[in-house]
N, C-alpha and C. Protein backbone atom coordinates (compact mmCIF):
# COMPACT_ATOMS: atom_id res chain seq x y z
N UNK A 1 90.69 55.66 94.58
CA UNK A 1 89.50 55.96 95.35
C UNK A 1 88.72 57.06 94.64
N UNK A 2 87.28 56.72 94.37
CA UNK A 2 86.57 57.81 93.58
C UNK A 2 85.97 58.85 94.84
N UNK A 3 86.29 60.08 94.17
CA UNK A 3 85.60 61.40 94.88
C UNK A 3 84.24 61.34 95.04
N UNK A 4 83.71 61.11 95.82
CA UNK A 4 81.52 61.59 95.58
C UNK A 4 82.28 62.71 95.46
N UNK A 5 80.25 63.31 94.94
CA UNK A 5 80.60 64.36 93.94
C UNK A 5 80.52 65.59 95.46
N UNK A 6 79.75 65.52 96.19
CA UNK A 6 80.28 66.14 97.70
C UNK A 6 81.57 66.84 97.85
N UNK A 7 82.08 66.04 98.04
CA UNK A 7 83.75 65.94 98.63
C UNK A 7 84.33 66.39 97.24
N UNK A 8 84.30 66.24 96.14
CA UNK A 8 84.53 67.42 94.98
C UNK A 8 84.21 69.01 95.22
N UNK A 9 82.79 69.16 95.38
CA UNK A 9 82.56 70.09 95.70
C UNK A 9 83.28 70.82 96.80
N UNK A 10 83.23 70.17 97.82
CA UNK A 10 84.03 70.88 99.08
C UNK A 10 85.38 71.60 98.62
N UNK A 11 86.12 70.07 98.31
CA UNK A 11 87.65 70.67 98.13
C UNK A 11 87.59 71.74 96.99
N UNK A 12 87.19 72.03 95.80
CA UNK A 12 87.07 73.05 94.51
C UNK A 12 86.58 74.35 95.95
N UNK A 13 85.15 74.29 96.70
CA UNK A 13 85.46 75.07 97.75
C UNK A 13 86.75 75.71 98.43
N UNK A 14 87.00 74.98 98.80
CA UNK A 14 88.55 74.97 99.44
C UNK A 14 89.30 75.90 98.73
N UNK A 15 89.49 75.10 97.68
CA UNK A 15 90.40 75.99 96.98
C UNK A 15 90.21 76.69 96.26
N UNK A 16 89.14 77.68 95.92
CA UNK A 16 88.64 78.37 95.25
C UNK A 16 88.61 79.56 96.95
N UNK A 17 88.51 79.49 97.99
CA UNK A 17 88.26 80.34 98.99
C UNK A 17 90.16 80.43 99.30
N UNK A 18 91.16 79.47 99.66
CA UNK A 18 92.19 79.61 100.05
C UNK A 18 93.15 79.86 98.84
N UNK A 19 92.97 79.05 97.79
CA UNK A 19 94.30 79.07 97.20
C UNK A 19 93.87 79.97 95.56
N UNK A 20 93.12 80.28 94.82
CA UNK A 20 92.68 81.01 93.81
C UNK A 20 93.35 82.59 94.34
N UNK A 21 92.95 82.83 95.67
CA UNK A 21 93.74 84.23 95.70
C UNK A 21 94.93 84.31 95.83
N UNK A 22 95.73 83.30 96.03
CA UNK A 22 97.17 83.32 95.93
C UNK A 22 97.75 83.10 94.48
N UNK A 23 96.86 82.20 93.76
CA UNK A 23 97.02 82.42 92.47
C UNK A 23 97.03 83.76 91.54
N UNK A 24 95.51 84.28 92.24
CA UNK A 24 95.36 85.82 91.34
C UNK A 24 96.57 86.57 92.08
N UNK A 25 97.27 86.65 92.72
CA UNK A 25 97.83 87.66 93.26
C UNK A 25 99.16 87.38 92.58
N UNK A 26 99.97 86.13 92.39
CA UNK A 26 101.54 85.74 92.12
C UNK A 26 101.01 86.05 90.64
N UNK A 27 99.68 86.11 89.58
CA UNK A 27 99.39 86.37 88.52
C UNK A 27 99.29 87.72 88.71
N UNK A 28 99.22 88.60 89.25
CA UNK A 28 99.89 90.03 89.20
C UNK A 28 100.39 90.52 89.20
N UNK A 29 101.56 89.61 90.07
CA UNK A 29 103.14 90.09 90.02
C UNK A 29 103.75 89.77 88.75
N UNK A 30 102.78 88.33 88.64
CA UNK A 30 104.05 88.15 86.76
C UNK A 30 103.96 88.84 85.50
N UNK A 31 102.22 89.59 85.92
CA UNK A 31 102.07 90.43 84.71
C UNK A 31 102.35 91.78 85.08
N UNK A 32 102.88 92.30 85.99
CA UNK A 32 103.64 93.34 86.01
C UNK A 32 105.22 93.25 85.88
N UNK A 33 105.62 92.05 85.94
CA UNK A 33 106.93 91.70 85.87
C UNK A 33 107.22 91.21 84.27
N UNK A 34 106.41 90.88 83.67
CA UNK A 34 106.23 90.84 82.11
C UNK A 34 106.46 92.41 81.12
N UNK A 35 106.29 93.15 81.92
CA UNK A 35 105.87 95.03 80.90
C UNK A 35 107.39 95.07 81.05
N UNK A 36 107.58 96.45 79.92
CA UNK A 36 108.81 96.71 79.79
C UNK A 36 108.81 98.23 80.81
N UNK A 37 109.74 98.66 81.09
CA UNK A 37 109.98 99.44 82.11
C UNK A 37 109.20 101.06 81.65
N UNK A 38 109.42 101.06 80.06
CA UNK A 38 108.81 101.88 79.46
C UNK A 38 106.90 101.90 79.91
N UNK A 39 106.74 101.04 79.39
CA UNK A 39 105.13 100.81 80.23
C UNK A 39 105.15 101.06 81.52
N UNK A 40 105.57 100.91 82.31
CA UNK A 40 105.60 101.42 83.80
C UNK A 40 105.79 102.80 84.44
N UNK A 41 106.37 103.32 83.34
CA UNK A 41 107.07 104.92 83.75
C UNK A 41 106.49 105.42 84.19
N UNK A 42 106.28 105.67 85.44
CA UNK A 42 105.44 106.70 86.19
C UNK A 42 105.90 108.49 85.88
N UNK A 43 107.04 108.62 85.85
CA UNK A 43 107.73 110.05 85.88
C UNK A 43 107.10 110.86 85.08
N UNK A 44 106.02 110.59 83.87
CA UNK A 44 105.40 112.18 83.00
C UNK A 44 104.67 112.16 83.91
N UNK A 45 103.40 110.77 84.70
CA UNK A 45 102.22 111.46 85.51
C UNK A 45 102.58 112.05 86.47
N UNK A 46 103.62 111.81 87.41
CA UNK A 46 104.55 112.54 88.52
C UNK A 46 104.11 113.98 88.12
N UNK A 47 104.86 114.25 86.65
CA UNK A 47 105.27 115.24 86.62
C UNK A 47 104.13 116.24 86.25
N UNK A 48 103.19 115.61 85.80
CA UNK A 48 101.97 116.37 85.53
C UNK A 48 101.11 116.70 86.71
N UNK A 49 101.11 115.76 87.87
CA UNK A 49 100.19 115.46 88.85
C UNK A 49 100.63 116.05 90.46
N UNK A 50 101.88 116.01 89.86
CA UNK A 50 102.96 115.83 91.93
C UNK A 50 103.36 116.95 91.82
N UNK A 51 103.50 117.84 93.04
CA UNK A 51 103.92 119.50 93.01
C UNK A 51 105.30 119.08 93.63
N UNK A 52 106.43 118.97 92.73
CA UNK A 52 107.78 118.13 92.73
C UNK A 52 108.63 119.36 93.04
N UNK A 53 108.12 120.66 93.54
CA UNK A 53 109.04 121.47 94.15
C UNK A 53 109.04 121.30 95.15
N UNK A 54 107.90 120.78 95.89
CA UNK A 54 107.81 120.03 97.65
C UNK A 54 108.63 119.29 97.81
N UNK A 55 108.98 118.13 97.05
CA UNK A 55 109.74 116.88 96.86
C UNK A 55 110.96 117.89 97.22
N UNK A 56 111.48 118.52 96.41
CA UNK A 56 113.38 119.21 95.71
C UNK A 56 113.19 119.92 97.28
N UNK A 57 112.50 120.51 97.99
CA UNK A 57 112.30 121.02 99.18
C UNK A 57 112.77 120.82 100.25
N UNK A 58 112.01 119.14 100.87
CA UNK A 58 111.93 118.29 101.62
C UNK A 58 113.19 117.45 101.62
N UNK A 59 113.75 116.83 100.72
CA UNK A 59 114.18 115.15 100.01
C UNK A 59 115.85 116.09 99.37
N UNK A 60 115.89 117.24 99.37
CA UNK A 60 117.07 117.47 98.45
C UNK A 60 118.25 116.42 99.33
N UNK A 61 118.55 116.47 100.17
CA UNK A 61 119.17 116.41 101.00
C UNK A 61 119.61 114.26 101.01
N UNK A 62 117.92 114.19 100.89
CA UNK A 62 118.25 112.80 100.85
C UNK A 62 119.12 111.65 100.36
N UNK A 63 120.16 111.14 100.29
CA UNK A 63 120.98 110.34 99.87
C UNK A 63 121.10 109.13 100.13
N UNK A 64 121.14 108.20 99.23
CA UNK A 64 121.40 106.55 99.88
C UNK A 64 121.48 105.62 98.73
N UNK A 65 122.61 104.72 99.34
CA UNK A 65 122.30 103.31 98.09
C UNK A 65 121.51 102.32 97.62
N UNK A 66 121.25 102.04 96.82
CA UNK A 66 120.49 100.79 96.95
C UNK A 66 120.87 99.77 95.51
N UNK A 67 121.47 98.57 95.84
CA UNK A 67 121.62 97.94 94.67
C UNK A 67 122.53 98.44 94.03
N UNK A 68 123.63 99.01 94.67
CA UNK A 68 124.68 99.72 94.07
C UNK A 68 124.25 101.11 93.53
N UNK A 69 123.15 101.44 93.42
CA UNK A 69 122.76 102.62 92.67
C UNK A 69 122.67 103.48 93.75
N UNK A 70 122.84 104.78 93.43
CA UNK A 70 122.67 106.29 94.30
C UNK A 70 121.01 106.48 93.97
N UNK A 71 120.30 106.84 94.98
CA UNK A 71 119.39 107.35 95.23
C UNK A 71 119.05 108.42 95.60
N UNK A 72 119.10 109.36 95.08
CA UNK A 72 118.65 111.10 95.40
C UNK A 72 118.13 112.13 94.42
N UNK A 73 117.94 113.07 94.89
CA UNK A 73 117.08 113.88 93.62
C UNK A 73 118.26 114.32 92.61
N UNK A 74 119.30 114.35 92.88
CA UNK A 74 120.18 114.69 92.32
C UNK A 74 120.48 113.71 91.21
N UNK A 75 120.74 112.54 91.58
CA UNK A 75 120.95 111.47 90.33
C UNK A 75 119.77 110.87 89.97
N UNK A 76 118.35 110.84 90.11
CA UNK A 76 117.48 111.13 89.43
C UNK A 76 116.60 111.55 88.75
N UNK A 77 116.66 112.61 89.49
CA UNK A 77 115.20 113.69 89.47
C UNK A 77 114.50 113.47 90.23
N UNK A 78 113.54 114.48 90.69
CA UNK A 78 112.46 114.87 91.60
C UNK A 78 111.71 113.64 91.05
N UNK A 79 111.34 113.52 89.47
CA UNK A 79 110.30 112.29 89.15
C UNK A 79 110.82 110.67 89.69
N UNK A 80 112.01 110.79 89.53
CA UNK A 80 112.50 109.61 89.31
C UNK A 80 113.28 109.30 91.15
N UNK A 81 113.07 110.04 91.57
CA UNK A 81 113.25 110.08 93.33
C UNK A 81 111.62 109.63 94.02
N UNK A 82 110.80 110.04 93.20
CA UNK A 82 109.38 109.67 94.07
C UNK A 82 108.65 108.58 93.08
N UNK A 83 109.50 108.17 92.20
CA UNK A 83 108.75 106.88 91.71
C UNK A 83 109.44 105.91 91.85
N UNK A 84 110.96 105.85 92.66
CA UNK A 84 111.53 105.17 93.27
C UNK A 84 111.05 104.46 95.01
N UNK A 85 110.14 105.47 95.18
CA UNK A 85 109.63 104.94 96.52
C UNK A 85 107.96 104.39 96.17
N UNK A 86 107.75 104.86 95.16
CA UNK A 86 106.22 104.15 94.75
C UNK A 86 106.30 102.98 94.06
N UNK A 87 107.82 102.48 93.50
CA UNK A 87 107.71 100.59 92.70
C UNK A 87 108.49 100.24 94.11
N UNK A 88 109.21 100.49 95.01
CA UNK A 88 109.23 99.89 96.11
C UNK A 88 108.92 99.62 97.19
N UNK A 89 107.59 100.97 96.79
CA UNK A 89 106.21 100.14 98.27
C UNK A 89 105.56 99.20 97.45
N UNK A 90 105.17 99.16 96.11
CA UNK A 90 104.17 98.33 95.18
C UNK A 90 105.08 97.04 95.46
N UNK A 91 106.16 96.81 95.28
CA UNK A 91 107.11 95.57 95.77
C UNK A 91 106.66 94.93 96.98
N UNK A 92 106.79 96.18 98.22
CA UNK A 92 106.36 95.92 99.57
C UNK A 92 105.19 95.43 99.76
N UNK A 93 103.84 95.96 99.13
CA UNK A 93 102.87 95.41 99.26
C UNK A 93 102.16 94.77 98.90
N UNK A 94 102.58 94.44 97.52
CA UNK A 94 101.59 93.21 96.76
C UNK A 94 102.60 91.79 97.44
N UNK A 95 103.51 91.80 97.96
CA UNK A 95 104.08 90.48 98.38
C UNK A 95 103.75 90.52 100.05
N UNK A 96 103.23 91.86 100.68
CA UNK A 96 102.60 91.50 101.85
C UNK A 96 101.71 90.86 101.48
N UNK A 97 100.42 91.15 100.57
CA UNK A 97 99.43 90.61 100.19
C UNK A 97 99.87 89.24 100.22
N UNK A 98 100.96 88.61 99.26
CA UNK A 98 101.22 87.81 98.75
C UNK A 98 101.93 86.30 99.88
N UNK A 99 102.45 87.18 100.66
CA UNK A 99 102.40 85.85 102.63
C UNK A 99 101.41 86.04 102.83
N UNK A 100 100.64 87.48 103.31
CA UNK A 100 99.22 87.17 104.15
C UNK A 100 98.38 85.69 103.55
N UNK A 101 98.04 85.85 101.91
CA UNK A 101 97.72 85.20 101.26
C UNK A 101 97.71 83.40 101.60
N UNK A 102 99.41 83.73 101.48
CA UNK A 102 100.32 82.35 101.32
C UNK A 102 99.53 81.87 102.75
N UNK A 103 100.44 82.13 103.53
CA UNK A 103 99.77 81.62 105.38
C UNK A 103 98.70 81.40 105.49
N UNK A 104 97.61 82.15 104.43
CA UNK A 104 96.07 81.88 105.47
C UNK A 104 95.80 80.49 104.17
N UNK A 105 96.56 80.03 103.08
CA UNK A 105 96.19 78.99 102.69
C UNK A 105 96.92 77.89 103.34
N UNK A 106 97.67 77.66 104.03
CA UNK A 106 98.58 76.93 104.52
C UNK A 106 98.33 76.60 105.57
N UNK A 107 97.46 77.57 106.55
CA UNK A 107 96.97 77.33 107.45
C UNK A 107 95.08 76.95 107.43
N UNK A 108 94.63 77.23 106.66
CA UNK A 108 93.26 77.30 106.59
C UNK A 108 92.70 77.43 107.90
N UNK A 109 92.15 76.06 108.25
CA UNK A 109 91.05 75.82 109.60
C UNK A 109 92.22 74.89 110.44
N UNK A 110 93.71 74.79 109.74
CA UNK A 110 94.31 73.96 111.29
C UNK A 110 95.01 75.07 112.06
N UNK A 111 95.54 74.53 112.70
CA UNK A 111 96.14 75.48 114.11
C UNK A 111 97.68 75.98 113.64
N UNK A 112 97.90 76.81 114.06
CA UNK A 112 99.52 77.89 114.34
C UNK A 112 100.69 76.63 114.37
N UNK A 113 101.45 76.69 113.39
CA UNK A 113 102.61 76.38 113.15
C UNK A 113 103.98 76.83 112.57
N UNK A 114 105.13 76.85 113.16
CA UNK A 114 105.92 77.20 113.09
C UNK A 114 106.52 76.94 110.93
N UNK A 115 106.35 75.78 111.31
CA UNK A 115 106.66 74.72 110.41
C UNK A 115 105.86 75.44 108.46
N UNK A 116 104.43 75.73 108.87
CA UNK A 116 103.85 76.79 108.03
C UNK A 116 104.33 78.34 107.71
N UNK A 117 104.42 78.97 109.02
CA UNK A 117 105.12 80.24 108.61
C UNK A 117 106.56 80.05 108.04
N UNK A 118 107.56 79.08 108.28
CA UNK A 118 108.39 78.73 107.30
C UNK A 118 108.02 78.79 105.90
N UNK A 119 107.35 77.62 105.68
CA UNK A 119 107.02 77.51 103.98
C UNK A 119 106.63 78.76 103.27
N UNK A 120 105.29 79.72 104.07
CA UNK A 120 104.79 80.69 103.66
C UNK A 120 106.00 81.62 103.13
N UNK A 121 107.18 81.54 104.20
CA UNK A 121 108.05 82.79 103.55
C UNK A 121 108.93 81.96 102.92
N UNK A 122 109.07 80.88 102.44
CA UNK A 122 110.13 80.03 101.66
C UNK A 122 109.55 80.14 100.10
N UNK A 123 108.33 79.93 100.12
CA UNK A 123 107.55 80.15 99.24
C UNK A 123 107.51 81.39 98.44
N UNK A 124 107.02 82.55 99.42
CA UNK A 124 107.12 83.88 98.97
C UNK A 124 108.58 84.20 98.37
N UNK A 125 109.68 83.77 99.28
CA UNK A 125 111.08 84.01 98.46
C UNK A 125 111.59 83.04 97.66
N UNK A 126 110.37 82.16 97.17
CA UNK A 126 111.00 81.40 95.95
C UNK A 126 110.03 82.00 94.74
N UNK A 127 109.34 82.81 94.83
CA UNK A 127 108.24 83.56 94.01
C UNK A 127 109.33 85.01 93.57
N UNK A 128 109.02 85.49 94.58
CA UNK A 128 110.28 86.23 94.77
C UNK A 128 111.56 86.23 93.30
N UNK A 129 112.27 85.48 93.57
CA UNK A 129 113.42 84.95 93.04
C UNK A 129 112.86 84.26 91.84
N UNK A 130 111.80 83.65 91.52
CA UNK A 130 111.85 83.88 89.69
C UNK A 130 110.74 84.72 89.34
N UNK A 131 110.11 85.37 90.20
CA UNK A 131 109.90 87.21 89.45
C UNK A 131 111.07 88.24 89.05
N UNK A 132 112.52 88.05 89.74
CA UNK A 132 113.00 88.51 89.44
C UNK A 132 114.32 88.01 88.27
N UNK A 133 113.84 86.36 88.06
CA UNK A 133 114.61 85.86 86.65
C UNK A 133 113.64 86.14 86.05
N UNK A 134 112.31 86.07 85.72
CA UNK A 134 111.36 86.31 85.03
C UNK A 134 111.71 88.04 84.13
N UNK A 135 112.01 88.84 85.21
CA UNK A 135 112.47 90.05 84.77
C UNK A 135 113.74 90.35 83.95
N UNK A 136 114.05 89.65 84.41
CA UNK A 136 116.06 89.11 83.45
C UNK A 136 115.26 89.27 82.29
N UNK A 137 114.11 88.62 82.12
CA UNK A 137 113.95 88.42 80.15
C UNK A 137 113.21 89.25 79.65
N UNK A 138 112.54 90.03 80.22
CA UNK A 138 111.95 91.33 80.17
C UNK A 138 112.81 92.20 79.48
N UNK A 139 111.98 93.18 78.24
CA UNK A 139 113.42 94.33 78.00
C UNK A 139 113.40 95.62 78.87
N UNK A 140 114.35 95.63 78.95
CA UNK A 140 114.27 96.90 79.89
C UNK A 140 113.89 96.95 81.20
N UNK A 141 114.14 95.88 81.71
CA UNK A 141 114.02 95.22 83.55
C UNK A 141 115.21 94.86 83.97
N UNK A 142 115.74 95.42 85.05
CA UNK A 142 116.97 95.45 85.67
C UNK A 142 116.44 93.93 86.76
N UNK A 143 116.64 92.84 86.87
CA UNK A 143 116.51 91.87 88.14
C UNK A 143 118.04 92.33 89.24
N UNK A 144 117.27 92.37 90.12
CA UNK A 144 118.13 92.76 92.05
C UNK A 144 117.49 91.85 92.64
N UNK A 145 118.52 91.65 93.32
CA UNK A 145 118.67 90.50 94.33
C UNK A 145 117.73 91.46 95.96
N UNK A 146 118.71 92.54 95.97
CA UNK A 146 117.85 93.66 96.83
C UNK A 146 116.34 93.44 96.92
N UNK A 147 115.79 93.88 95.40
CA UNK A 147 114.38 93.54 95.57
C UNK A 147 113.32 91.89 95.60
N UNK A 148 114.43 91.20 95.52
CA UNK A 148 114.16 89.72 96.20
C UNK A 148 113.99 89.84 97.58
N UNK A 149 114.88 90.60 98.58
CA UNK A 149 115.11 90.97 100.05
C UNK A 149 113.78 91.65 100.20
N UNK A 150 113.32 92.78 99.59
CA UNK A 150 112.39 93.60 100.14
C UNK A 150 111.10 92.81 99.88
N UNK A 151 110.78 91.93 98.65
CA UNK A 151 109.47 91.59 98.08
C UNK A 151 109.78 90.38 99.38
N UNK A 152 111.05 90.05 100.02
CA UNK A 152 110.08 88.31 101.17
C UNK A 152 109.88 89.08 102.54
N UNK A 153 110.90 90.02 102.64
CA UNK A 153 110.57 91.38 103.86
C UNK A 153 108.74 91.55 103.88
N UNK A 154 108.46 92.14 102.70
CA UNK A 154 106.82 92.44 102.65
C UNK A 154 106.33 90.95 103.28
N UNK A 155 106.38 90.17 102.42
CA UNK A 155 105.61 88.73 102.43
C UNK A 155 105.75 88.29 104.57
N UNK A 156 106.95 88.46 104.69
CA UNK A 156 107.09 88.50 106.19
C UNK A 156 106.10 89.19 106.99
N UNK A 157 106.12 90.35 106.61
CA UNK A 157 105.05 91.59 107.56
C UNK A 157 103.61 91.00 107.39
N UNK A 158 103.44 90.54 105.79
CA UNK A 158 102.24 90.09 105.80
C UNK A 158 101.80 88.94 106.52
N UNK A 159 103.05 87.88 106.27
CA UNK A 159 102.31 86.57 107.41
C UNK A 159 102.37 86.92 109.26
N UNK A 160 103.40 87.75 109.35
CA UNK A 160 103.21 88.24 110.85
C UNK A 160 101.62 88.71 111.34
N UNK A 161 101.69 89.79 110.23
CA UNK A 161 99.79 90.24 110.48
C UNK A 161 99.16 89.48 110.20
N UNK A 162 99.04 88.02 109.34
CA UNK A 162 97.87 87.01 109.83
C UNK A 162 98.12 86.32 110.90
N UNK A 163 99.25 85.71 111.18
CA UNK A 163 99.70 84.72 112.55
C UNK A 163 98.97 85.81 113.55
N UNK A 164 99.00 87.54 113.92
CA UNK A 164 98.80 88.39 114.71
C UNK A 164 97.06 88.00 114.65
N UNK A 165 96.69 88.13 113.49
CA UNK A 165 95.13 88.14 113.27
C UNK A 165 94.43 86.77 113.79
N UNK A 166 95.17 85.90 113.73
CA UNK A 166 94.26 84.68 113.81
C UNK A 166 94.80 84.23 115.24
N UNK A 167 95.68 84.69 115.98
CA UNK A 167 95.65 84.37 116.98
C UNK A 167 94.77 85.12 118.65
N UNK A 168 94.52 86.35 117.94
CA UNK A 168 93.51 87.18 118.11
C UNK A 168 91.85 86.59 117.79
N UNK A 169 91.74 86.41 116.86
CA UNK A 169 90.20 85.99 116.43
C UNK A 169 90.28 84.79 117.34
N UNK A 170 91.44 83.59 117.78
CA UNK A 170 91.02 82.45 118.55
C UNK A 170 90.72 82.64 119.70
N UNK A 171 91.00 83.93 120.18
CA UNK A 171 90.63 84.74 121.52
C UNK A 171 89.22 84.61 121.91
């Protein structure tokens, strides 16, 4: 069946409004999941920028695992304690982005389904899970299963706040 050129137009619409930003966005995660850990190092600007005696202040105290690893100022440093919570909100929130995203293409203009917010987060944690084989081949990228958990966690919060949003706007 040939497309009129209409109905071309529409759908390139379509998907240029729903699904291009889910593209640009899983293309941000892979090119940050591409750099070597060295490129990422936040800890000299920390250390130039962040008054990290507040941190040793506040946080000395703080302790916890994650991924088998100890987390505290003690086994990292003041730098390496507050750039531990800044690549694991950037985790948290480019994969909220990344359900909100997912869901509002999945859903476009039809109605609330269960069946969609499934895929949206099946999706997100299959994105998920080869960003983090993707990182396996990376030098100097540790892949966690942990941060598979937290990046479909985000993607979750994010499709909750559109299912929240659009069931509101049908109001």
């Amino acid at each position: 069946m040939c497309l009129l050129r209409g109905d071309r137009r529409f759908i390139m619409k379509q998907f240029s409004i729903y699904w291009l930003p889910v593209i640009i966005c899983a293309g941000i995660i892979f090119s940050f999941s591409a750099q070597p850990y060295e490129n990422q190092d936040l800890r000299p600007t920390l250390s130039s920028y962040v008054d990290l005696s507040l941190v040793h202040t506040y946080f000395s105290n703080v302790s916890f695992t994650y991924a088998g690893k100890e987390i505290s100022i003690q086994s990292l440093g003041e730098e390496g304690f507050v750039e531990f919570f800044i690549r694991k909100g950037a985790h948290l929130m480019i994969y909220l982005l990344l359900g909100a995203l997912l869901y509002r293409a999945l859903v476009q203009r039809t109605n609330f389904s269960i069946q969609k917010i499934a895929l949206a987060v099946l999706l997100a944690f299959s994105y998920a899970c080869s960003d983090e084989f993707h990182q396996s081949l990376t030098p100097n990228r540790t892949p966690l299963f942990h941060d598979v958990m937290l990046d479909t966690f985000g993607a979750v919060i994010g499709i909750v706040i559109m299912v929240g949003f659009y069931k509101v706007r049908k109001k």
